[in-house]
PDB file of N, CA and C in Angstrom:
ATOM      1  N   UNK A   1      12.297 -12.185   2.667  1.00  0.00           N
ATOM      2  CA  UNK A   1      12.913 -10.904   2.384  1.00  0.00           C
ATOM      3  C   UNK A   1      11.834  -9.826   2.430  1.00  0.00           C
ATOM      4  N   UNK A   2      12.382  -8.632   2.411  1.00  0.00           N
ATOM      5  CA  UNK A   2      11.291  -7.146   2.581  1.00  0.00           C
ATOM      6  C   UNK A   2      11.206  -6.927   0.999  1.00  0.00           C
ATOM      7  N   UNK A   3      10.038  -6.666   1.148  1.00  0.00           N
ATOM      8  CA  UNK A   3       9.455  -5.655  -0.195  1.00  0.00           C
ATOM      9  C   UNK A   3       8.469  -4.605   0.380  1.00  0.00           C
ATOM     10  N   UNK A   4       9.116  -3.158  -0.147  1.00  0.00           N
ATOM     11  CA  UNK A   4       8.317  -1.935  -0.220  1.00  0.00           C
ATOM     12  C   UNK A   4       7.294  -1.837  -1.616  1.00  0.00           C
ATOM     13  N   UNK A   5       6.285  -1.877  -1.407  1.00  0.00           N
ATOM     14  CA  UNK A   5       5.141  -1.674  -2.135  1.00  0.00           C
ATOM     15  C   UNK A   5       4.691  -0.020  -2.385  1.00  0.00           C
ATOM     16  N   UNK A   6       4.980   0.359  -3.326  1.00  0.00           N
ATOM     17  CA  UNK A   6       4.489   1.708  -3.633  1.00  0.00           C
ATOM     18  C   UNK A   6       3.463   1.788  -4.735  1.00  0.00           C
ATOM     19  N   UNK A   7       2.235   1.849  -3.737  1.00  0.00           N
ATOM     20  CA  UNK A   7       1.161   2.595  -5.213  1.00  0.00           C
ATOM     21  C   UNK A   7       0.587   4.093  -5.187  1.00  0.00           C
ATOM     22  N   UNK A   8       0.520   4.208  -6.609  1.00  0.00           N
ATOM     23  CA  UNK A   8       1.147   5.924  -6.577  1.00  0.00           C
ATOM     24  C   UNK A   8      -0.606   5.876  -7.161  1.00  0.00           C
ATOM     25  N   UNK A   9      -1.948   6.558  -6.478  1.00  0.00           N
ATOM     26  CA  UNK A   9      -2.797   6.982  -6.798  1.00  0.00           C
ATOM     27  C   UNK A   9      -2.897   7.755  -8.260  1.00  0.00           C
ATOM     28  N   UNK A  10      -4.313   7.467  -9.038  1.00  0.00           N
ATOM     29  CA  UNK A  10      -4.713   8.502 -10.335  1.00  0.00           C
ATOM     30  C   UNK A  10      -5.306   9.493  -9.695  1.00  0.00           C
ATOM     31  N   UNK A  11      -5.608  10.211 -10.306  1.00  0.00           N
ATOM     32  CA  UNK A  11      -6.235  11.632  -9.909  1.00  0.00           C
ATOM     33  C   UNK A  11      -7.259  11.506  -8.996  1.00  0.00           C
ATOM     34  N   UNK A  12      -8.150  12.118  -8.534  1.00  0.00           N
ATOM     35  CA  UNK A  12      -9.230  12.236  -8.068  1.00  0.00           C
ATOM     36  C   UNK A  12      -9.749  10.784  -7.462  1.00  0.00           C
ATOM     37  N   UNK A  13      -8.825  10.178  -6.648  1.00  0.00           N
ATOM     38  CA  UNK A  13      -9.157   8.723  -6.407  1.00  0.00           C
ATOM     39  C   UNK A  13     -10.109   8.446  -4.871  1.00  0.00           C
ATOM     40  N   UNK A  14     -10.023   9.611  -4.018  1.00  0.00           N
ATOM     41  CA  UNK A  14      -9.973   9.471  -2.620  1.00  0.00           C
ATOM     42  C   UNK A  14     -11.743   8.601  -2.381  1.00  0.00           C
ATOM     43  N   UNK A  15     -12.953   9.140  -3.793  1.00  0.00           N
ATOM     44  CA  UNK A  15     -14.149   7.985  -3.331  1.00  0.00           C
ATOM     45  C   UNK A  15     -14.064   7.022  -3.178  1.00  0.00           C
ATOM     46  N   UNK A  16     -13.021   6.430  -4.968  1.00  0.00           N
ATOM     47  CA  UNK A  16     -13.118   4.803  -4.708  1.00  0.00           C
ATOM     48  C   UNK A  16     -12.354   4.291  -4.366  1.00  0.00           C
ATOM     49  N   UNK A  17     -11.100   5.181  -3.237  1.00  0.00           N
ATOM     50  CA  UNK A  17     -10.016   4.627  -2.278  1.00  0.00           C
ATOM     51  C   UNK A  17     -10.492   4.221  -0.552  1.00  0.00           C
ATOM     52  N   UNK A  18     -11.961   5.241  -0.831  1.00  0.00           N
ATOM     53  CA  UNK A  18     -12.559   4.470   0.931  1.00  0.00           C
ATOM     54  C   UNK A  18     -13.577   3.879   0.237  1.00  0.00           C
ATOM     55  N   UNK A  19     -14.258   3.399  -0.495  1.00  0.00           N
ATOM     56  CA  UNK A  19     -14.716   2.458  -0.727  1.00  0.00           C
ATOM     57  C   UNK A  19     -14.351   0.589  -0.612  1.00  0.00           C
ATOM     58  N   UNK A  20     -13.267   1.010  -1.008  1.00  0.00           N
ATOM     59  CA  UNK A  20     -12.596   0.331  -1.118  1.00  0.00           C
ATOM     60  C   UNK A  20     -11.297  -0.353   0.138  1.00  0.00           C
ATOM     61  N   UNK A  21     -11.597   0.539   0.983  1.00  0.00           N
ATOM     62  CA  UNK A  21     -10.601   0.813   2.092  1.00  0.00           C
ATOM     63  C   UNK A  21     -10.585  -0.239   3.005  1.00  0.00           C
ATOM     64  N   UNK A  22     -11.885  -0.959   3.364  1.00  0.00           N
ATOM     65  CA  UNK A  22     -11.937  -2.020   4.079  1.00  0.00           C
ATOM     66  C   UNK A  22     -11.262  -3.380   3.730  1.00  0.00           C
ATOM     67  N   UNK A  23     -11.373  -3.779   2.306  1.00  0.00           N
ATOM     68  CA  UNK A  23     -10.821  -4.823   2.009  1.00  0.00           C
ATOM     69  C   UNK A  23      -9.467  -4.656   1.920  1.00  0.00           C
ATOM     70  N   UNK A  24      -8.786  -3.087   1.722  1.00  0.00           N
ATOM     71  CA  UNK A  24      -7.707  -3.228   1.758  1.00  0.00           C
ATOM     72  C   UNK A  24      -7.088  -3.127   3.529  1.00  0.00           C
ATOM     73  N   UNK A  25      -7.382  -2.728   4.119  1.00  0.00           N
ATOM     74  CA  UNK A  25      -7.045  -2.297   5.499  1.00  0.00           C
ATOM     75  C   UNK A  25      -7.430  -4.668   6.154  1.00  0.00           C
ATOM     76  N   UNK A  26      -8.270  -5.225   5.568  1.00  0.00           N
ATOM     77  CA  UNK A  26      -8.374  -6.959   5.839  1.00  0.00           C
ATOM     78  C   UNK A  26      -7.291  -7.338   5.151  1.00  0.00           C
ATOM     79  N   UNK A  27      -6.753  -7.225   3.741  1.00  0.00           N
ATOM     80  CA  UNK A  27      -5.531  -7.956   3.665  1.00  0.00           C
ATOM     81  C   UNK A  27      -3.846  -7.232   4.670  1.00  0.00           C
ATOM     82  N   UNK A  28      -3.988  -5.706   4.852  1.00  0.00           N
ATOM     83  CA  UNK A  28      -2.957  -5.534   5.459  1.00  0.00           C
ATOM     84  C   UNK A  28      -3.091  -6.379   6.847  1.00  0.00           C
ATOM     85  N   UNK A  29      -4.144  -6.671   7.560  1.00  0.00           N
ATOM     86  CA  UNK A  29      -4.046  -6.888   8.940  1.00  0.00           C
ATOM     87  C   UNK A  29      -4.090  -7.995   8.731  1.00  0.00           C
ATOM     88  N   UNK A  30      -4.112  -8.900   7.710  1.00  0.00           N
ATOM     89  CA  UNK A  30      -3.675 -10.845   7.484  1.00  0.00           C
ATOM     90  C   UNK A  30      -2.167 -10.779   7.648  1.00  0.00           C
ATOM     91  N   UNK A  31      -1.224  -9.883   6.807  1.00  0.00           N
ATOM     92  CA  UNK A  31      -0.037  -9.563   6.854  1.00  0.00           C
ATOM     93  C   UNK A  31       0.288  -9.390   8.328  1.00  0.00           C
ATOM     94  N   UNK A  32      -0.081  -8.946   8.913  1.00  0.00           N
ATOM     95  CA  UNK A  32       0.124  -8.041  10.247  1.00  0.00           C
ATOM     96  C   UNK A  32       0.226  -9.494  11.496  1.00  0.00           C
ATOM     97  N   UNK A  33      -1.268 -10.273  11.369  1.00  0.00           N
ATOM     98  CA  UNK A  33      -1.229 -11.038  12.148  1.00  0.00           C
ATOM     99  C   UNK A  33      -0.406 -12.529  11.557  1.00  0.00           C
ATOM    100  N   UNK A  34       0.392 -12.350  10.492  1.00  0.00           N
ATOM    101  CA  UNK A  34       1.508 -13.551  10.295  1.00  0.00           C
ATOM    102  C   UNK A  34       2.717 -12.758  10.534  1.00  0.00           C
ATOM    103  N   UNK A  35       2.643 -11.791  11.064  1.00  0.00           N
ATOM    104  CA  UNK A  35       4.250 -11.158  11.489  1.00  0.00           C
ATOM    105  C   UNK A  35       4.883 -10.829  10.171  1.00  0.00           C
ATOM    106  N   UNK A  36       4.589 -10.618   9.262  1.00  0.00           N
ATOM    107  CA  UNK A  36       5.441 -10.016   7.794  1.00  0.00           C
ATOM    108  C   UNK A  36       5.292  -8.339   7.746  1.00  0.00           C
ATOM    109  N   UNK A  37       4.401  -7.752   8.181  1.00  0.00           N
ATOM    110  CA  UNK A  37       3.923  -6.269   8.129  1.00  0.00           C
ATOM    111  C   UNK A  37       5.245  -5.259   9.178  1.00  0.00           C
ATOM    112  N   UNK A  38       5.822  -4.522   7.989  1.00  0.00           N
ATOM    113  CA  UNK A  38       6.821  -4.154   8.680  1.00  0.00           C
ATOM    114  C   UNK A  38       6.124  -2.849   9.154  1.00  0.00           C
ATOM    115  N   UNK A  39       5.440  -1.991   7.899  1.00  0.00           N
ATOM    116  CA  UNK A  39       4.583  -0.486   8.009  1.00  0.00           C
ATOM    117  C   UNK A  39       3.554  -0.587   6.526  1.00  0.00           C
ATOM    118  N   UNK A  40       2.732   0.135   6.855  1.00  0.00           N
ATOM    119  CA  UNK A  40       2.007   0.397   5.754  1.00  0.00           C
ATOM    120  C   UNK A  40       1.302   1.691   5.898  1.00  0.00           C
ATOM    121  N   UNK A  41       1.030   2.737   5.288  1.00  0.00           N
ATOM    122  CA  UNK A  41       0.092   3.981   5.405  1.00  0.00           C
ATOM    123  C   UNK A  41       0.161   4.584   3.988  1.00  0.00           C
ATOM    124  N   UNK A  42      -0.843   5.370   4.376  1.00  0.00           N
ATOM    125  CA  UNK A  42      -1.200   6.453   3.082  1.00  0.00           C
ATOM    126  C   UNK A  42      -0.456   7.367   3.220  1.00  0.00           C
ATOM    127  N   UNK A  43      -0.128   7.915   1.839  1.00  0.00           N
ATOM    128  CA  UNK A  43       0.719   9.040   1.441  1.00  0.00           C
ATOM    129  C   UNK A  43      -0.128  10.206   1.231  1.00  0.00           C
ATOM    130  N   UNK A  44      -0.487  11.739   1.989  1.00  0.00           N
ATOM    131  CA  UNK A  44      -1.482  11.982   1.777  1.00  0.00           C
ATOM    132  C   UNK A  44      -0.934  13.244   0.682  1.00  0.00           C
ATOM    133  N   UNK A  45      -1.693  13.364  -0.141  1.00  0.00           N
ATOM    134  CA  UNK A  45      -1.661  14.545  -1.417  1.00  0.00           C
ATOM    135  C   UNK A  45      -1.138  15.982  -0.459  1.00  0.00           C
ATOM    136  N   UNK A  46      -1.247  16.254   0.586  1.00  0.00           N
ATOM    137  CA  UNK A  46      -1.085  17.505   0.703  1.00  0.00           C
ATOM    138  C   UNK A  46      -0.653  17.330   1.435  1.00  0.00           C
ATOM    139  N   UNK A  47       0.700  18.703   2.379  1.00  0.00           N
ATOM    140  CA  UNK A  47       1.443  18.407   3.629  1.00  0.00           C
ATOM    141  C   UNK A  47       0.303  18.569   4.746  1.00  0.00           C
ATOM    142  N   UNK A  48      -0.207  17.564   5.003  1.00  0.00           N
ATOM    143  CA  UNK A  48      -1.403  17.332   6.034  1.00  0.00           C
ATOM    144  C   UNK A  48      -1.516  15.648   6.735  1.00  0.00           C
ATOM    145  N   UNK A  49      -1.521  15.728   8.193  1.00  0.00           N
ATOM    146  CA  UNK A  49      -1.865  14.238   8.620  1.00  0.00           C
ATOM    147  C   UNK A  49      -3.503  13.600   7.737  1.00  0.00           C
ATOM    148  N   UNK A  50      -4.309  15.278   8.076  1.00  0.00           N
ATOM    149  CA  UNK A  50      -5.412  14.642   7.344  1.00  0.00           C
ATOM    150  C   UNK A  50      -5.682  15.465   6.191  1.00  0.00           C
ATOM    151  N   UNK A  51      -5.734  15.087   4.977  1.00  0.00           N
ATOM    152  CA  UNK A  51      -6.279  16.136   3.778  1.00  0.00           C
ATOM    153  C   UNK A  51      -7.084  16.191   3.571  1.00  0.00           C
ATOM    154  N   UNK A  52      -8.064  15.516   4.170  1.00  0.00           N
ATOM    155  CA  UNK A  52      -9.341  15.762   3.357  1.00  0.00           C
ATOM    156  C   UNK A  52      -9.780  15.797   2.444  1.00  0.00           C
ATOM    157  N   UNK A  53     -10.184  16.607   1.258  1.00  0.00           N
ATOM    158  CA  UNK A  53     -11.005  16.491   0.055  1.00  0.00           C
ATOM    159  C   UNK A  53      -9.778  16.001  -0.826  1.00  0.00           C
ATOM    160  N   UNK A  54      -8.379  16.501  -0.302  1.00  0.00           N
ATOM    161  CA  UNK A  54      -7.248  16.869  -1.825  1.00  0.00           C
ATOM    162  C   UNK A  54      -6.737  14.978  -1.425  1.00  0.00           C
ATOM    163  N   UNK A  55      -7.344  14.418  -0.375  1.00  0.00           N
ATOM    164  CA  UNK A  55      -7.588  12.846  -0.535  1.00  0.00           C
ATOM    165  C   UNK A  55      -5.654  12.619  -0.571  1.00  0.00           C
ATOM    166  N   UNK A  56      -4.980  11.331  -1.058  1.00  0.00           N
ATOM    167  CA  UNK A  56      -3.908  10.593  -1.203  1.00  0.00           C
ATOM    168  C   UNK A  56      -3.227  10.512  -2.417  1.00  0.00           C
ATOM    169  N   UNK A  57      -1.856  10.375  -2.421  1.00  0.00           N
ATOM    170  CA  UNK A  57      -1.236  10.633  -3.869  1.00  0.00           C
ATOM    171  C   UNK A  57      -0.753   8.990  -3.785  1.00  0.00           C
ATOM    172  N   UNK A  58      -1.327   8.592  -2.960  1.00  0.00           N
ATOM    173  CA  UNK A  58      -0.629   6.994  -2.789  1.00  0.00           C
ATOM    174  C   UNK A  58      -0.456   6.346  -1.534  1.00  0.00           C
ATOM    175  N   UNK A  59       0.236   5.225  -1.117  1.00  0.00           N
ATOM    176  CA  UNK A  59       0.614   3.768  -0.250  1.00  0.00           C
ATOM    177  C   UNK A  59       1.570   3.702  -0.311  1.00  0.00           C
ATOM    178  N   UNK A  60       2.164   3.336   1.200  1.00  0.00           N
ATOM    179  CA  UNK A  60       3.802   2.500   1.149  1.00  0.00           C
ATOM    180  C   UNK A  60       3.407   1.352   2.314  1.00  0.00           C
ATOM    181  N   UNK A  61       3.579   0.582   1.399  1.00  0.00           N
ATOM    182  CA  UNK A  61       3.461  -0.631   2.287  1.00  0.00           C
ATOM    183  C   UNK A  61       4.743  -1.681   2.551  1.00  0.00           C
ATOM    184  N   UNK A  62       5.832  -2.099   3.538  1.00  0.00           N
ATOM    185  CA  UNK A  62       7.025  -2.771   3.553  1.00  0.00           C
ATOM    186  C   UNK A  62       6.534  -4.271   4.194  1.00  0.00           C
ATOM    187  N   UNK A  63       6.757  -5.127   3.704  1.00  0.00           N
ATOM    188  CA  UNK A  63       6.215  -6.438   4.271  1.00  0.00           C
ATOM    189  C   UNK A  63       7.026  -7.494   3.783  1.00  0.00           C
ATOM    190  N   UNK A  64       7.152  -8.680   4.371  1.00  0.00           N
ATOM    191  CA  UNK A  64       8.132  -9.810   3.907  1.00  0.00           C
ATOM    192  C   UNK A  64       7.109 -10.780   3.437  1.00  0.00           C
ATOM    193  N   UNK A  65       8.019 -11.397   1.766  1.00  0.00           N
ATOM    194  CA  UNK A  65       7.446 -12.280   1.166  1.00  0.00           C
ATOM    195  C   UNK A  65       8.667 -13.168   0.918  1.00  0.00           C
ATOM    196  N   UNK A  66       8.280 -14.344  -0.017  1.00  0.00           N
ATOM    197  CA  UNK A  66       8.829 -15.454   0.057  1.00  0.00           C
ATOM    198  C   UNK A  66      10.009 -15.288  -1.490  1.00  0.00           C
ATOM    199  N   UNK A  67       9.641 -13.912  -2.080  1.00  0.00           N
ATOM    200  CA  UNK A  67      10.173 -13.682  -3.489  1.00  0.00           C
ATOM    201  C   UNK A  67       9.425 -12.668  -3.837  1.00  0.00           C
ATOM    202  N   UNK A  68      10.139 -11.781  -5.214  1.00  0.00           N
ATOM    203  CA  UNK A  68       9.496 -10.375  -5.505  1.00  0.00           C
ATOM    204  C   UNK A  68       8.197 -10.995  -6.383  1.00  0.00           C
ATOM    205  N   UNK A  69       8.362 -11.802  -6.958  1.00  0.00           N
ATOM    206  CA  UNK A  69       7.112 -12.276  -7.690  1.00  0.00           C
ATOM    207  C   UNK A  69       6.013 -12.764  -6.596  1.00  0.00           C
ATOM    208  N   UNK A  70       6.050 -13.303  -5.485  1.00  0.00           N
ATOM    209  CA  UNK A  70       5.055 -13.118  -4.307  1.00  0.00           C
ATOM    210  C   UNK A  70       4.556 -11.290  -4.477  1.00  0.00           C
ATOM    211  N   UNK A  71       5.526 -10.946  -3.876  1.00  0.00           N
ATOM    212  CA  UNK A  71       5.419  -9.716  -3.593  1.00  0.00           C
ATOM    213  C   UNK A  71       4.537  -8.405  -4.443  1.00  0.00           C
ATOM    214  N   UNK A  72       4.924  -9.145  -6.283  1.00  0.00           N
ATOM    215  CA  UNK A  72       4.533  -8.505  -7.089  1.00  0.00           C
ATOM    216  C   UNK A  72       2.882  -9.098  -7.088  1.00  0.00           C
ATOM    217  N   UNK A  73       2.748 -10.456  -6.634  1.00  0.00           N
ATOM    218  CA  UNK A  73       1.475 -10.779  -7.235  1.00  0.00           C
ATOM    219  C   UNK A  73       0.430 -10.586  -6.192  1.00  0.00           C
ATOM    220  N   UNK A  74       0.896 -10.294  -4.981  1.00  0.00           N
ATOM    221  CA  UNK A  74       0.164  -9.821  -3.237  1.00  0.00           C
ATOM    222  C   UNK A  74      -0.020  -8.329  -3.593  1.00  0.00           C
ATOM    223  N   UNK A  75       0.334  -7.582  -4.616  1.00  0.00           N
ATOM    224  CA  UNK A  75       0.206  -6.116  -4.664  1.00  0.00           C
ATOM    225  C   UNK A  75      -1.123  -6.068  -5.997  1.00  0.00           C
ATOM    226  N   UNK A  76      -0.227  -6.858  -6.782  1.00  0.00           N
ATOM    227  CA  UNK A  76      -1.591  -6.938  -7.944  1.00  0.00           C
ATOM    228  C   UNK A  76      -2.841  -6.982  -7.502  1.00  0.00           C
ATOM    229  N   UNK A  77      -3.099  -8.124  -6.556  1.00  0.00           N
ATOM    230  CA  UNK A  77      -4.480  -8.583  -5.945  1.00  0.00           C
ATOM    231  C   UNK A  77      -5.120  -7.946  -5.218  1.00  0.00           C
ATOM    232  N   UNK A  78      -4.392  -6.378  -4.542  1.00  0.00           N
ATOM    233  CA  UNK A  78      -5.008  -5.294  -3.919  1.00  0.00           C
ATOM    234  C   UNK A  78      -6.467  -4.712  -4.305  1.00  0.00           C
ATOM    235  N   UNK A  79      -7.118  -5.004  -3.354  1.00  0.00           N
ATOM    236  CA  UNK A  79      -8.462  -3.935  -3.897  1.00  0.00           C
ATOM    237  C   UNK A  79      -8.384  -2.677  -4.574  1.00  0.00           C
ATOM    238  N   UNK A  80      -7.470  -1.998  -3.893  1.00  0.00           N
ATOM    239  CA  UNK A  80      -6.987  -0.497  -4.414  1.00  0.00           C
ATOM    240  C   UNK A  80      -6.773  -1.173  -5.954  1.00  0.00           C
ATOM    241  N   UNK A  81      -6.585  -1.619  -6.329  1.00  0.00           N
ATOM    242  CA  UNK A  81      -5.938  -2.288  -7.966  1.00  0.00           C
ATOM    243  C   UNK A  81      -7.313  -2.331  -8.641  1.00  0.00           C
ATOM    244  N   UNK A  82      -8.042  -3.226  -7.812  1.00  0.00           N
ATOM    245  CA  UNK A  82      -8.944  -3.308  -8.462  1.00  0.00           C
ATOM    246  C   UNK A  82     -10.130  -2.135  -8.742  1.00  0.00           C
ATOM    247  N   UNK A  83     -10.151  -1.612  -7.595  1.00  0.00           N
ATOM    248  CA  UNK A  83     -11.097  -0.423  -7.808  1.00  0.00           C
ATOM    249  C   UNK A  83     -10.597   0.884  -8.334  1.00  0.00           C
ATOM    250  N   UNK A  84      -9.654   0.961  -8.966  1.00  0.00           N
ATOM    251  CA  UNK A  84      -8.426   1.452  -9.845  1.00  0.00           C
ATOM    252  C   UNK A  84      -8.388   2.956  -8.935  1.00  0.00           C
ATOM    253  N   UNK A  85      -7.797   2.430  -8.074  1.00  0.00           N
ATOM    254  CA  UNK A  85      -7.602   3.893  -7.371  1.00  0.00           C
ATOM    255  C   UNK A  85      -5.704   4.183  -7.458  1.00  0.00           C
ATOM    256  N   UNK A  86      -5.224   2.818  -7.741  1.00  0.00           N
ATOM    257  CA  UNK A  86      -3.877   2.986  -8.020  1.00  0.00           C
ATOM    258  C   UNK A  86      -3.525   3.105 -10.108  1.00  0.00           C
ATOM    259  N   UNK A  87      -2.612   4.340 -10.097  1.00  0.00           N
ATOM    260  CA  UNK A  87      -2.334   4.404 -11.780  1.00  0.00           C
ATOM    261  C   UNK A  87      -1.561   3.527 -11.728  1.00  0.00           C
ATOM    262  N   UNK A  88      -0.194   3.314 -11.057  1.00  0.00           N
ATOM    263  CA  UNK A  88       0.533   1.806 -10.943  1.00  0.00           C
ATOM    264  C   UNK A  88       0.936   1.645  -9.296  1.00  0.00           C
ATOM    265  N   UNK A  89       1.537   0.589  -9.881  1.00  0.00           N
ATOM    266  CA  UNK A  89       2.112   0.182  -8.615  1.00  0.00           C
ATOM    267  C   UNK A  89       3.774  -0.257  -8.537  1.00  0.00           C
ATOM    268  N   UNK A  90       4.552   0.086  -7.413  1.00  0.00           N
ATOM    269  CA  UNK A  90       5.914  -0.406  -7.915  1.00  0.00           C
ATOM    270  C   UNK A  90       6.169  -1.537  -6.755  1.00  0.00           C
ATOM    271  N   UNK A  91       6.896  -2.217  -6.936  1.00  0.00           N
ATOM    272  CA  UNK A  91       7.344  -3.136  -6.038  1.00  0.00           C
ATOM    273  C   UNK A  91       9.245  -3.321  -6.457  1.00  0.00           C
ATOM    274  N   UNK A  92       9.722  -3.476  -5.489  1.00  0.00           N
ATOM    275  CA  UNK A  92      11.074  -3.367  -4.923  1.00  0.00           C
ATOM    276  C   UNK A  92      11.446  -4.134  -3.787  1.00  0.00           C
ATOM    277  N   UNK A  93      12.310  -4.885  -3.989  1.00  0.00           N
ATOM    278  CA  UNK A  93      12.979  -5.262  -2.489  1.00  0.00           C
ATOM    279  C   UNK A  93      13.707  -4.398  -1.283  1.00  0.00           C
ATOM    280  N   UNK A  94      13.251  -4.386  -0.554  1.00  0.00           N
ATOM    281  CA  UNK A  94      13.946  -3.469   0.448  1.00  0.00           C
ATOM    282  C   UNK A  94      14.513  -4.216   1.661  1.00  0.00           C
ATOM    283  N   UNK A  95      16.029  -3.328   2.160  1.00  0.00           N
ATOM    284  CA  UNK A  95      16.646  -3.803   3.596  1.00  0.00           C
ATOM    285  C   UNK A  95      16.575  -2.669   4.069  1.00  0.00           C
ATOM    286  N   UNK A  96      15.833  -3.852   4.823  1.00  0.00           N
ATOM    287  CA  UNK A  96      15.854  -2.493   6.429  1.00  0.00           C
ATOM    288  C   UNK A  96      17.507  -2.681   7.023  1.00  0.00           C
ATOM    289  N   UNK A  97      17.634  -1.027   7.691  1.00  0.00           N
ATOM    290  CA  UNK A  97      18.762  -0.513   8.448  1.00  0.00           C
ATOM    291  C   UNK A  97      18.334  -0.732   9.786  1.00  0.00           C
ATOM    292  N   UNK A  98      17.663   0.397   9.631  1.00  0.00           N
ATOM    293  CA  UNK A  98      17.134   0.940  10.863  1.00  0.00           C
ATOM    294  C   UNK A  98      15.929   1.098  11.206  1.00  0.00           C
ATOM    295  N   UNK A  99      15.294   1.168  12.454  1.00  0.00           N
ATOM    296  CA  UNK A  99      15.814   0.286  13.589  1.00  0.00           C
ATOM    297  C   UNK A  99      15.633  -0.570  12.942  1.00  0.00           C
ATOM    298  N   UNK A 100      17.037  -1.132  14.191  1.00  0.00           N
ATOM    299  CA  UNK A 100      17.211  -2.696  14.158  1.00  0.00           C
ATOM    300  C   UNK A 100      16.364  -3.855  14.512  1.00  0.00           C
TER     301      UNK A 100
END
């Protein structure tokens, strides 16, 4: 099944969110190359492709797991988690519509 992963950045996170960026950008592309990675990107703080300094208000990541407790415990284990660049994180099951 799909789960949308939403982590909603703390304040002033954007140092220890590229610090951190590599290990997270290696577990999305493990996802990616087992075919579960539906989308994933940054949410950026300001109406901008790139913001620059005003950095990310957060992640949406949609990917298929085996159960929300997978799902919940593949989000926990995020670097972003660990290098506390996320204040939380939500996890939800999602169906996709569209496209088909």
């Amino acid at each position: 099944m799909l789960y949308m992963i939403h982590g909603i950045d703390v304040p002033g996170s954007l140092e220890n969110r590229l610090a951190a960026r590599p290990a997270h950008l290696a577990r999305l592309t493990a996802l990616q190359d087992e075919g579960r990675l539906v989308l994933a990107g940054p949410c950026p703080a300001i109406d901008a492709a790139d913001p620059g300094p005003a950095g990310f208000a957060g992640s949406l990541i949609v990917a298929e797991f085996a159960s929300l407790a997978d799902a919940q415990a593949w989000a926990s284990a995020d670097p972003y988690v660990a290098a506390g660049v996320y204040a939380r994180v939500e996890v939800q099951p999602f169906k996709r519509v569209l496209p088909a």
